[in-house]
N, C-alpha and C. Protein backbone atom coordinates (compact mmCIF):
# COMPACT_ATOMS: atom_id res chain seq x y z
N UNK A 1 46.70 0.78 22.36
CA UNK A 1 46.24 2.10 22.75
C UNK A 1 45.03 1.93 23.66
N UNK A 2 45.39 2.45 24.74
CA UNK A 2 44.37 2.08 25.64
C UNK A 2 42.36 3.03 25.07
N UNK A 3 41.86 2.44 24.99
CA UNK A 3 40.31 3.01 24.66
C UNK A 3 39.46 4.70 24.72
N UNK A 4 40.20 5.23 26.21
CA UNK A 4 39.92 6.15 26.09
C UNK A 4 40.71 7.50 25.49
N UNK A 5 41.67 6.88 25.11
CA UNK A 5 42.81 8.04 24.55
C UNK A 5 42.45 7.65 22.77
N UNK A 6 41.91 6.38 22.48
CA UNK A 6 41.68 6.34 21.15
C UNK A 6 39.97 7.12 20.96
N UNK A 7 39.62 7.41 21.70
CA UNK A 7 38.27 7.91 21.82
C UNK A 7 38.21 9.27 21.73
N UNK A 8 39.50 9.39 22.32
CA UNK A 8 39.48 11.42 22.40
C UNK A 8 40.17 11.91 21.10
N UNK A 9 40.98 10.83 20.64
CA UNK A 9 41.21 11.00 19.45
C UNK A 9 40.30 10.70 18.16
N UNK A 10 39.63 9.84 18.29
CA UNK A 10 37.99 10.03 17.11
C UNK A 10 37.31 11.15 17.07
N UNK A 11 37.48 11.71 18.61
CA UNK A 11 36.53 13.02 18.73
C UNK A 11 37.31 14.11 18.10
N UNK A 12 38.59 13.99 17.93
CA UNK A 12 39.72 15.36 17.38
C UNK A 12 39.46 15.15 15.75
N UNK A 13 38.94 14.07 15.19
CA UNK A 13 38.92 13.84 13.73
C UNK A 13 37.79 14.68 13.42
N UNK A 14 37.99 15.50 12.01
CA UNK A 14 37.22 16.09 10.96
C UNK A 14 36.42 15.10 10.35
N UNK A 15 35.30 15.05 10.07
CA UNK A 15 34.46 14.10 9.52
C UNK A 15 34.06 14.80 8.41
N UNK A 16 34.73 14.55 7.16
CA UNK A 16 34.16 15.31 6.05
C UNK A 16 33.22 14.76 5.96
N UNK A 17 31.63 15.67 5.46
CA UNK A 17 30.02 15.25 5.53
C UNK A 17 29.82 15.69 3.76
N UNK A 18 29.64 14.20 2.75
CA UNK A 18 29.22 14.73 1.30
C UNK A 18 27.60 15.13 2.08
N UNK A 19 27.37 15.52 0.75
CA UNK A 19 25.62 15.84 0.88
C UNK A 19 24.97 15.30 0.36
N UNK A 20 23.50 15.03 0.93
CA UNK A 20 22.58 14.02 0.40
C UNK A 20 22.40 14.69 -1.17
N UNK A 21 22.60 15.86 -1.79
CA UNK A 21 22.41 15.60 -3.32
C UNK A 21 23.63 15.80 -4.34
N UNK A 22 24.74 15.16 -3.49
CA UNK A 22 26.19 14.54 -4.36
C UNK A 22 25.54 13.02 -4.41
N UNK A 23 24.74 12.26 -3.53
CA UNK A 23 24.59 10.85 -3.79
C UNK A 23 23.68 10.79 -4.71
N UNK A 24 22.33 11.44 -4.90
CA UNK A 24 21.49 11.84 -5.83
C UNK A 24 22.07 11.64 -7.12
N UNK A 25 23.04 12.58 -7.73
CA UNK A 25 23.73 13.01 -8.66
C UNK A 25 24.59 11.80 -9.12
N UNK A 26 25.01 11.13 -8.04
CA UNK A 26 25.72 10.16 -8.71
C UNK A 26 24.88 9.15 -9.19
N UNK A 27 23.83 8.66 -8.75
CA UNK A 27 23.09 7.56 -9.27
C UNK A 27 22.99 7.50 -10.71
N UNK A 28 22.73 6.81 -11.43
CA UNK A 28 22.80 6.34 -12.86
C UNK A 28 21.47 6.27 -13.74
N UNK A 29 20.49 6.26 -13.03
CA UNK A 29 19.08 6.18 -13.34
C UNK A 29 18.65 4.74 -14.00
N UNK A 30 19.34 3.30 -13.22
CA UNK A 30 18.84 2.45 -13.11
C UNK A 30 17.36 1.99 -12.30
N UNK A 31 16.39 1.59 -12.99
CA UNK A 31 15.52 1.03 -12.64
C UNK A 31 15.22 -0.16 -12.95
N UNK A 32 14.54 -0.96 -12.19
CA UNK A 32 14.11 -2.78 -12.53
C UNK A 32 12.82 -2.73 -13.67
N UNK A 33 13.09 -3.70 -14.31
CA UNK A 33 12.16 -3.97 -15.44
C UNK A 33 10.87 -4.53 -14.78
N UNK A 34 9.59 -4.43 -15.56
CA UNK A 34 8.60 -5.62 -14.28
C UNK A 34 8.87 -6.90 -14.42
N UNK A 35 10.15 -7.70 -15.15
CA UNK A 35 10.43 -8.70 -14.88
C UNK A 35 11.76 -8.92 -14.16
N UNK A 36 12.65 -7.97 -14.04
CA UNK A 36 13.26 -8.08 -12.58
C UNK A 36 12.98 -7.87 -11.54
N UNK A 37 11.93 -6.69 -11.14
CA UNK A 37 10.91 -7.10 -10.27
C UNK A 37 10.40 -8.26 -9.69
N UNK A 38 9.70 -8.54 -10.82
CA UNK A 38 9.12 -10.09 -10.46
C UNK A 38 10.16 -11.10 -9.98
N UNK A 39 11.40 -11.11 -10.30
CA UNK A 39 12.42 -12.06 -9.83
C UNK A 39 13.09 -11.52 -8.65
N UNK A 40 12.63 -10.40 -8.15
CA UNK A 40 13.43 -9.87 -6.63
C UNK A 40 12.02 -10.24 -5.82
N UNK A 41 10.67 -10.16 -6.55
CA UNK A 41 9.66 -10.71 -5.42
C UNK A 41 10.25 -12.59 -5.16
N UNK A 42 10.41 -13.00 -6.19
CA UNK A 42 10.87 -14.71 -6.30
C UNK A 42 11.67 -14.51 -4.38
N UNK A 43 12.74 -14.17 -5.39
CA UNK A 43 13.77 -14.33 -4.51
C UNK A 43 13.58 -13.73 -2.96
N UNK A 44 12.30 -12.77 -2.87
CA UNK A 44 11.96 -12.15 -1.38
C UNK A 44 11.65 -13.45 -0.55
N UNK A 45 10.66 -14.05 -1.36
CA UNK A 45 9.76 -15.52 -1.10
C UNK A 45 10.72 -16.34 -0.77
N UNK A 46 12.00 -16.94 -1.11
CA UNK A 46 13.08 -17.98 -1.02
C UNK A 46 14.18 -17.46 -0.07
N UNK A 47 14.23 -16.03 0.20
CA UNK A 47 15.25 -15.90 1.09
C UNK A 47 15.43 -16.54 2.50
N UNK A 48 16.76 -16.86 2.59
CA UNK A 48 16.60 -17.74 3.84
C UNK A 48 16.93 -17.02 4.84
N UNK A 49 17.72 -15.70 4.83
CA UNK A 49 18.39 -14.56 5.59
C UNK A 49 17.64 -14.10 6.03
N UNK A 50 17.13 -14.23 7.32
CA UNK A 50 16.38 -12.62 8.21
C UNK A 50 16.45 -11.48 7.83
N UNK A 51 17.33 -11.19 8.34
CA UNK A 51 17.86 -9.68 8.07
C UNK A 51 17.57 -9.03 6.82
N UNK A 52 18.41 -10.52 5.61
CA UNK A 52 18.43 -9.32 4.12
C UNK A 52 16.70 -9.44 3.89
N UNK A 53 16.08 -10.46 4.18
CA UNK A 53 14.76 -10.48 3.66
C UNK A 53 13.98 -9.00 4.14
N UNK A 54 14.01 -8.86 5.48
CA UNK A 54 13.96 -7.21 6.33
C UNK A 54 14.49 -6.02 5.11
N UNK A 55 15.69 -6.38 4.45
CA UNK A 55 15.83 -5.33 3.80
C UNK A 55 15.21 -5.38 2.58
N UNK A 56 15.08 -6.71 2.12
CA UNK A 56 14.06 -6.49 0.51
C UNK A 56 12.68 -5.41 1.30
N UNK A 57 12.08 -5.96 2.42
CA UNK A 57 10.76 -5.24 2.97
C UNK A 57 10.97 -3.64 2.77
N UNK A 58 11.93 -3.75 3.52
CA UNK A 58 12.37 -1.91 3.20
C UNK A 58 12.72 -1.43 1.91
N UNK A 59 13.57 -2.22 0.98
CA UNK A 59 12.69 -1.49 -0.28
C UNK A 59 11.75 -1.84 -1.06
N UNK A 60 10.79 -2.94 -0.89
CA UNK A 60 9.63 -3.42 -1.04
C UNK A 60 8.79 -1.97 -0.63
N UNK A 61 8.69 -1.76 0.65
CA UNK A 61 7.72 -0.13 1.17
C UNK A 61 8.53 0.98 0.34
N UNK A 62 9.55 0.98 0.09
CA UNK A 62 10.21 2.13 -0.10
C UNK A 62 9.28 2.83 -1.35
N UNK A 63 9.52 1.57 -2.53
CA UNK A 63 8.94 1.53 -3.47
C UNK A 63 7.74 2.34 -3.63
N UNK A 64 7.12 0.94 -2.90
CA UNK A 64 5.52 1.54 -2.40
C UNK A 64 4.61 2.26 -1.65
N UNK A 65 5.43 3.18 -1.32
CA UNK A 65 5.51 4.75 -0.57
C UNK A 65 6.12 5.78 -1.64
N UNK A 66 5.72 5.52 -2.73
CA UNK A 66 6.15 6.59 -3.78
C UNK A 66 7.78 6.77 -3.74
N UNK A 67 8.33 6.00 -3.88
CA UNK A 67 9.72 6.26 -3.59
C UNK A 67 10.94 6.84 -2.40
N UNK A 68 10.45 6.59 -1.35
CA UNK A 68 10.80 7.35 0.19
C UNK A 68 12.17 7.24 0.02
N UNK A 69 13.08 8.20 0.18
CA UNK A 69 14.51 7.94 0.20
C UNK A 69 14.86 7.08 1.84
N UNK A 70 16.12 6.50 1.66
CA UNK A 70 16.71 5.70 2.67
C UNK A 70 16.51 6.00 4.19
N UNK A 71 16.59 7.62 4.20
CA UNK A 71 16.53 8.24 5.49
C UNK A 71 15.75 8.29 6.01
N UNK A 72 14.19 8.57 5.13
CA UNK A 72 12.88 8.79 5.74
C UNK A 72 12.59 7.21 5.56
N UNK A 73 13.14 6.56 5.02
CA UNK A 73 12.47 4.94 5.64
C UNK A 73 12.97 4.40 7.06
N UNK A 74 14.55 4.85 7.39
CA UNK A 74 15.07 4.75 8.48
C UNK A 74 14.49 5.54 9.60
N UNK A 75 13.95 6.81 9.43
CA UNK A 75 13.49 7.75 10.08
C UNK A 75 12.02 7.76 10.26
N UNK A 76 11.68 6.51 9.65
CA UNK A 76 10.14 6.39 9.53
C UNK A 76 9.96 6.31 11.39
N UNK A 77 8.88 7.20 11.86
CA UNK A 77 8.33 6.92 13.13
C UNK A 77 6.24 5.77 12.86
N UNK A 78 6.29 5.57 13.85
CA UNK A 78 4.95 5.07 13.80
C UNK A 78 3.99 6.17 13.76
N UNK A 79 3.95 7.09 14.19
CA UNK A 79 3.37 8.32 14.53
C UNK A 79 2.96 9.06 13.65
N UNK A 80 4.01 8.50 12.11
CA UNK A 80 3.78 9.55 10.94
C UNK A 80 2.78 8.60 9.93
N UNK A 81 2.29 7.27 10.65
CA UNK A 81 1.49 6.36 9.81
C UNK A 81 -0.10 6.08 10.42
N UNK A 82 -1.05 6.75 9.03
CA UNK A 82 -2.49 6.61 10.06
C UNK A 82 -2.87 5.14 9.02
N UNK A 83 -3.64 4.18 9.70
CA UNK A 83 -3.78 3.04 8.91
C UNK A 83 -5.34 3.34 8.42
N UNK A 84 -6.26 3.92 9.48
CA UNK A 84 -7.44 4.57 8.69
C UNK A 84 -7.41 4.87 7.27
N UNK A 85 -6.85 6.26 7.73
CA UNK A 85 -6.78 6.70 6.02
C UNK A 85 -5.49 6.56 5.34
N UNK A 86 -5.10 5.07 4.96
CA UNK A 86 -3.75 4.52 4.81
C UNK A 86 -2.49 5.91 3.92
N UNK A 87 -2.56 6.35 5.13
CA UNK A 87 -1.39 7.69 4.76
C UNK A 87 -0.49 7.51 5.48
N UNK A 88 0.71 7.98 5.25
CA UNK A 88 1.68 8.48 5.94
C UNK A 88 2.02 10.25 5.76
N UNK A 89 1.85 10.57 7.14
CA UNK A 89 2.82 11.91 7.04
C UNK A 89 4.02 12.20 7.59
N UNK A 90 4.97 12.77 6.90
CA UNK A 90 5.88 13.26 7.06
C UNK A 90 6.91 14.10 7.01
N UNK A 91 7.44 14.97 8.17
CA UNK A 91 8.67 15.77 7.20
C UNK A 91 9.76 15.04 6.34
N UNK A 92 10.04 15.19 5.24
CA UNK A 92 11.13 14.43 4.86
C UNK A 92 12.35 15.25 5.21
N UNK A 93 13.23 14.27 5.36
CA UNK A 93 14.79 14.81 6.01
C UNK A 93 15.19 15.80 5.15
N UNK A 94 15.84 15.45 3.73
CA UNK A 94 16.47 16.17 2.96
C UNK A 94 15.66 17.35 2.55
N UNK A 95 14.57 17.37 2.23
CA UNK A 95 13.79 18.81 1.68
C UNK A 95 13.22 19.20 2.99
N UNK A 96 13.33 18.86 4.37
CA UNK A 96 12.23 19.54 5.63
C UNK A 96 11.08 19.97 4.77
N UNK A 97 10.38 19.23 4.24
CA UNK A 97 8.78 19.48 3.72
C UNK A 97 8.04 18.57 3.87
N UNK A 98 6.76 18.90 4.60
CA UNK A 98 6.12 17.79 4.57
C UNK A 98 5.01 17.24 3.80
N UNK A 99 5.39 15.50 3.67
CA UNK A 99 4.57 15.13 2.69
C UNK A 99 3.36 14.14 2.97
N UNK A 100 2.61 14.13 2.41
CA UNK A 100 0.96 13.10 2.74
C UNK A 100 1.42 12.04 2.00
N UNK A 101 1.64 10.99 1.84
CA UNK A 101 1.96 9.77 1.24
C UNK A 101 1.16 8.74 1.38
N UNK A 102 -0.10 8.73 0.09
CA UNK A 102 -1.22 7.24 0.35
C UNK A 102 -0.32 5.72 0.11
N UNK A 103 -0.62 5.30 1.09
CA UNK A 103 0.04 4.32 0.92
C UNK A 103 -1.12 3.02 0.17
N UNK A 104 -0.29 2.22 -0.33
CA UNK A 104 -0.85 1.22 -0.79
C UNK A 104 -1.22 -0.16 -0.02
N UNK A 105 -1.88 -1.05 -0.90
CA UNK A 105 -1.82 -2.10 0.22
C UNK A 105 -0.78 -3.46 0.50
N UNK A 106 0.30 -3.49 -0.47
CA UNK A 106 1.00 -4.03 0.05
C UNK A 106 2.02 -3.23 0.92
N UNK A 107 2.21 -1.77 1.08
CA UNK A 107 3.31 -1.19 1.89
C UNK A 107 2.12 -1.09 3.46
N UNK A 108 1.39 -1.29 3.32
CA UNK A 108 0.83 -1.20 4.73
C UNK A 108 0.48 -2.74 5.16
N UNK A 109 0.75 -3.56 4.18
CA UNK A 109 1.09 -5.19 4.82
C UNK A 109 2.27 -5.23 5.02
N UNK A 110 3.32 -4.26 5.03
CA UNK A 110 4.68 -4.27 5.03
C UNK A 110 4.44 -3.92 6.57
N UNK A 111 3.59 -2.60 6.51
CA UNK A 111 4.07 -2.32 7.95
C UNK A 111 3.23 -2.93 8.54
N UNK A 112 2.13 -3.45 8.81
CA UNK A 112 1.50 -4.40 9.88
C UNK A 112 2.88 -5.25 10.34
N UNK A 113 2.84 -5.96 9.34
CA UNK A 113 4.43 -7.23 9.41
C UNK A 113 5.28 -6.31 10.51
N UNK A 114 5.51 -5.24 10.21
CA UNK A 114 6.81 -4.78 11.26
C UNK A 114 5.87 -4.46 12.66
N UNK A 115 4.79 -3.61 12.48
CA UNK A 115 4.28 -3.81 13.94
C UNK A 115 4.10 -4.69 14.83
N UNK A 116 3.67 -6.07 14.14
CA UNK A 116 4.25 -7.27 15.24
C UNK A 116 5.22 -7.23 15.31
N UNK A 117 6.63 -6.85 15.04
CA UNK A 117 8.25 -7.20 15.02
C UNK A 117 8.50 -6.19 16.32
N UNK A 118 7.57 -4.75 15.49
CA UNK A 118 8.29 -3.37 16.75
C UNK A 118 7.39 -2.77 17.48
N UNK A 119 6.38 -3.65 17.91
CA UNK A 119 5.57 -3.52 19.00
C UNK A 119 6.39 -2.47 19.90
N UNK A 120 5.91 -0.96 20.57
CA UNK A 120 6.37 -0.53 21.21
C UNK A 120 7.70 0.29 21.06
N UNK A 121 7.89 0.25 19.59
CA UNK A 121 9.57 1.26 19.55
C UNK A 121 8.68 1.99 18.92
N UNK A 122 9.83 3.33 18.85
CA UNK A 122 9.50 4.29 18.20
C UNK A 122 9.61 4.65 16.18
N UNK A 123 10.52 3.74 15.86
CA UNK A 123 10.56 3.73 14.61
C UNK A 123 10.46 2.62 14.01
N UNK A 124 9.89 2.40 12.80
CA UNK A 124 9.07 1.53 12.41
C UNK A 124 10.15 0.28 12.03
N UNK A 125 11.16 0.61 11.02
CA UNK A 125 11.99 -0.19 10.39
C UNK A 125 13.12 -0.01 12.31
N UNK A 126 13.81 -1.60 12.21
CA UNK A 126 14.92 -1.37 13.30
C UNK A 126 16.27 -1.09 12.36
N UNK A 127 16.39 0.13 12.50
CA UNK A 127 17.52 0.86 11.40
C UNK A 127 18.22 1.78 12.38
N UNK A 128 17.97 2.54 13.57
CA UNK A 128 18.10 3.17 14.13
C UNK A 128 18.01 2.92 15.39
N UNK A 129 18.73 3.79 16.42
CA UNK A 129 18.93 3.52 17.59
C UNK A 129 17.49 4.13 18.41
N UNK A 130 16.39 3.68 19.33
CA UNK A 130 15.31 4.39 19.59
C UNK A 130 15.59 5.78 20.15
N UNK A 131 16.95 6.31 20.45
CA UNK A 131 17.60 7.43 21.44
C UNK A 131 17.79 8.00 20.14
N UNK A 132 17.79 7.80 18.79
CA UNK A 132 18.05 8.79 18.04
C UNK A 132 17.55 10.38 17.81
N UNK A 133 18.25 11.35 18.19
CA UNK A 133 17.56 12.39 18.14
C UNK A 133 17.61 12.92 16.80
N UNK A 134 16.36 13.15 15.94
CA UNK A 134 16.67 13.47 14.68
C UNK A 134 17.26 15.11 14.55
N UNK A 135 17.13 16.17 15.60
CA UNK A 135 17.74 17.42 15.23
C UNK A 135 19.11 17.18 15.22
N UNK A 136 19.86 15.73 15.64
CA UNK A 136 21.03 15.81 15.72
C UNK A 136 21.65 15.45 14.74
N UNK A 137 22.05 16.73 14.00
CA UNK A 137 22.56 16.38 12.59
C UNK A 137 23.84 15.51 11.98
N UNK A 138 24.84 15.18 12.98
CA UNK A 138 25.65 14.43 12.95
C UNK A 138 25.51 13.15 13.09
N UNK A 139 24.51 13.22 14.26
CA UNK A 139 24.24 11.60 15.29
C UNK A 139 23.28 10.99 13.72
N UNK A 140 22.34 11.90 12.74
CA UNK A 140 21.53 11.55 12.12
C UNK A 140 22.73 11.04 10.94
N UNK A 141 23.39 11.76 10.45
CA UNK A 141 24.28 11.68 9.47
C UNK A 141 25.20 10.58 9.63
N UNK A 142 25.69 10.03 10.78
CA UNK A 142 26.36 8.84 10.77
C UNK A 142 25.33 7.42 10.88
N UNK A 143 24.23 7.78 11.98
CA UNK A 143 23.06 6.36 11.72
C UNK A 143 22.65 6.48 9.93
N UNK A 144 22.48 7.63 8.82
CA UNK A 144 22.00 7.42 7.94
C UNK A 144 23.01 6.52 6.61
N UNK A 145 24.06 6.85 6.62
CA UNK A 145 25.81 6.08 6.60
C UNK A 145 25.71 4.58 6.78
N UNK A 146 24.95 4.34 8.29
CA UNK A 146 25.37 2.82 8.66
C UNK A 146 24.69 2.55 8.14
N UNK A 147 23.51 2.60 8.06
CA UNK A 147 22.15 2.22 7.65
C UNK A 147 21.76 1.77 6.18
N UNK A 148 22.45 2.75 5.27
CA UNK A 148 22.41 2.85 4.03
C UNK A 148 23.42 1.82 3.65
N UNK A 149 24.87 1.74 4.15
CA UNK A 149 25.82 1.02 3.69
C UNK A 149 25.51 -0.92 3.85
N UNK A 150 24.65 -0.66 4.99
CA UNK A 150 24.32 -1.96 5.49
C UNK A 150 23.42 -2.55 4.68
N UNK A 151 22.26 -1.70 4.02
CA UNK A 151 21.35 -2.24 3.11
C UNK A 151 21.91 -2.30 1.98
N UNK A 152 22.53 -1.42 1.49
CA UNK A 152 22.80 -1.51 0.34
C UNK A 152 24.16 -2.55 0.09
N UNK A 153 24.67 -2.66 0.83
CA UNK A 153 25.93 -4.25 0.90
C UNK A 153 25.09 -5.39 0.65
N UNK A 154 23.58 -5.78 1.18
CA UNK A 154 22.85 -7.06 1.30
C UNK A 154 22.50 -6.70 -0.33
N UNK A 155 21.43 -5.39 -0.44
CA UNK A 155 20.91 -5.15 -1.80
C UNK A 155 21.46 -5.59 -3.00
N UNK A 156 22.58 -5.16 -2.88
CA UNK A 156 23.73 -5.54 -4.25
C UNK A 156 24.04 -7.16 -4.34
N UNK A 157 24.37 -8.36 -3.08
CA UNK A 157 24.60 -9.10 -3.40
C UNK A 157 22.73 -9.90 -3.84
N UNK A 158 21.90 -9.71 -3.08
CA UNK A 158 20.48 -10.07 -4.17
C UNK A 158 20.61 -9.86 -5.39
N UNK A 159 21.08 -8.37 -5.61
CA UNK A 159 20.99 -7.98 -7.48
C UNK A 159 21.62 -9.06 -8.04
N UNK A 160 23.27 -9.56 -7.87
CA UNK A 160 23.55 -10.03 -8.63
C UNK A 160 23.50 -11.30 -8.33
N UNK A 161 22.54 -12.14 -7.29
CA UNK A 161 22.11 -13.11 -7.59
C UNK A 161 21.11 -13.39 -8.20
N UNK A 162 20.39 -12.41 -8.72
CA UNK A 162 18.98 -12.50 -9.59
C UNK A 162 19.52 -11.83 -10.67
N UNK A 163 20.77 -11.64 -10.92
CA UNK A 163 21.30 -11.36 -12.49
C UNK A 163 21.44 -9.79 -12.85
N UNK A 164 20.98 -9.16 -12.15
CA UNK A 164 20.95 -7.39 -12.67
C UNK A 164 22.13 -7.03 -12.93
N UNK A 165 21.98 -6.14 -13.85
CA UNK A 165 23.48 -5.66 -14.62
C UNK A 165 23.41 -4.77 -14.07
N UNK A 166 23.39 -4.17 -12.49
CA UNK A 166 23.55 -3.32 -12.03
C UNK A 166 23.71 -3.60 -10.33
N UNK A 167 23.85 -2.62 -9.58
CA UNK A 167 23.87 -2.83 -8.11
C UNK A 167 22.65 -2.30 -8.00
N UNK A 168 22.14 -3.16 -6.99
CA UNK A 168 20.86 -3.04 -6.71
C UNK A 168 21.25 -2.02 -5.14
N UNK A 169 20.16 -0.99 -4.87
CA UNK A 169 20.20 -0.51 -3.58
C UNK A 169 19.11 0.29 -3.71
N UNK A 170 18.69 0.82 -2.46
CA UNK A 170 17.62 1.42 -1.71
C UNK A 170 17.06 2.56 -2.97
N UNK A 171 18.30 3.13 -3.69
CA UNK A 171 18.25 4.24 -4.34
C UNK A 171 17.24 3.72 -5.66
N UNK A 172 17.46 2.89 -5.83
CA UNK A 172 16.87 1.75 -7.22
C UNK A 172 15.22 2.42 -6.80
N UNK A 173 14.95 1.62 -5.99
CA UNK A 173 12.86 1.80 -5.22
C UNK A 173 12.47 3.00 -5.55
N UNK A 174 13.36 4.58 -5.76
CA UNK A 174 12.56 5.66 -5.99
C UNK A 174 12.81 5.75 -7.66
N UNK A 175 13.45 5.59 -8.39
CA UNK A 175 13.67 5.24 -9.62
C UNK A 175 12.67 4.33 -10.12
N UNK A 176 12.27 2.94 -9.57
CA UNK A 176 11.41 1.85 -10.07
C UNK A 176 10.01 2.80 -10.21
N UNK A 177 9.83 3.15 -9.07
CA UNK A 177 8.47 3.70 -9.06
C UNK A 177 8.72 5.63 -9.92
N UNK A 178 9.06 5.76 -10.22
CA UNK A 178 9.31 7.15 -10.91
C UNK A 178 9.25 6.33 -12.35
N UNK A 179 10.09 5.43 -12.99
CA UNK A 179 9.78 4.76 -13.67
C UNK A 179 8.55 4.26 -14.29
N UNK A 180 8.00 3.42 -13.49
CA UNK A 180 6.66 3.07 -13.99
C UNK A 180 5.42 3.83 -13.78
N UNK A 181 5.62 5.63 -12.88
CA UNK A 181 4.81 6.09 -12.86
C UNK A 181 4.88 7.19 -15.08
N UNK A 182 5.93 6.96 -15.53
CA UNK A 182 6.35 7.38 -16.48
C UNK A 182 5.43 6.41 -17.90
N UNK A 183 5.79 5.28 -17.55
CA UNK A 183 5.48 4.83 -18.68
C UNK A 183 3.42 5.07 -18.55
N UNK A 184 3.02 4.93 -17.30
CA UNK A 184 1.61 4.80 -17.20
C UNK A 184 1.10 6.02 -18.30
N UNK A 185 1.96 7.03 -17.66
CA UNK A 185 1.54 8.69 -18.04
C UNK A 185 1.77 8.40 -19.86
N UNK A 186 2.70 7.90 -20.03
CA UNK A 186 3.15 7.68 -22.01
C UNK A 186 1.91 7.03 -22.03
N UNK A 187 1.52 5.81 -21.77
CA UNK A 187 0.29 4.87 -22.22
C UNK A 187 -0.96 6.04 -22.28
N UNK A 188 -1.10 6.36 -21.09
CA UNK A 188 -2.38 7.34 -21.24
C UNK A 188 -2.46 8.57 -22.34
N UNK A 189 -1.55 8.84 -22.57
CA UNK A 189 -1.42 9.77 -23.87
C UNK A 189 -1.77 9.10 -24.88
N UNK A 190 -1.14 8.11 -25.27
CA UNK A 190 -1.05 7.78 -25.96
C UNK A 190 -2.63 7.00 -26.21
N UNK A 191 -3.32 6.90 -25.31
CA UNK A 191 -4.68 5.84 -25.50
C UNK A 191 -5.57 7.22 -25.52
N UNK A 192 -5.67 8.41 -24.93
CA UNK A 192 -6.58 9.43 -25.08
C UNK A 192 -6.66 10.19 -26.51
């Protein structure tokens, strides 16, 4: 089939679009223990892979950005990060609300690390095409697809080389940290 007749035919296809809170819903409410943690930092340290090591980083920040879903890490611009007052602002995709996010100091050694990498692009993580227009809700909806499927294919085979009885992915980082912001809050009750 010659290219452009298979092209006009991709464009005639229906693209059924789930919604970002059918993926929500499905998650399981797995989170890492602080000793699987500690064995996905091991294994950050020993990776020999470029790329997947890039993706532990991304959910390494994810984490440590209060839990940023996949999109707004992909969608992260430089623009929405002041290193002064180590914040990030941003609209987030799925709720259009915007949020102040203190960042910590290993997610802003995350992003130094990428500013030498993306000197000069517009988005921080290379997840996205720099022409991405984010009002474009389709163009956004298929880069958020590749993006996600791509991390989360590397994510899962880390998990189960560091043993997790679960698939590890991007979705895990807002859970970990929702997680251990849980138990802090039990301890403090419990010590006042």
């Amino acid at each position: 089939m010659e290219p452009a007749i298979n092209a006009r035919i991709q464009d005639m296809r229906i693209v059924t679009k789930a919604s970002l809170a059918e993926e929500e819903s499905e998650f399981d409410g797995n989170s890492l223990s602080k000793e699987q943690m500690l064995a996905l930092m091991e294994y950050y340290k020993t990776c020999p892979e470029p790329r997947r090591k890039e993706f532990l980083e991304m959910f390494f920040f994810a984490f440590h950005a209060c839990g940023l879903r996949v999109v707004d890490v992909m969608t992260l611009q430089w623009s929405h990060i002041n290193f002064e007052r180590k914040e990030l602002r941003k609209i987030m995709i799925k709720t259009n609300k915007r949020h102040v996010i203190p960042l910590t100091e290993p997610a802003l050694r995350i992003l130094r690390q990428w500013q030498e990498k993306r000197e000069g692009c517009r988005y921080v993580f290379d997840l996205v095409k720099e022409s991405l227009d984010l009002d474009d809700a389709e163009a956004l909806y298929k880069a958020r697809n590749n993006a996600t499927k791509c991390i989360n294919q590397s994510l899962a085979v880390v998990g189960e080389q560091i043993g997790l009885p679960f698939n590890l992915s991007m979705h895990v980082a807002r859970h970990c940290i929702l997680s251990f912001f849980l138990k802090i809050s039990i301890l403090q009750r419990l010590t006042s």
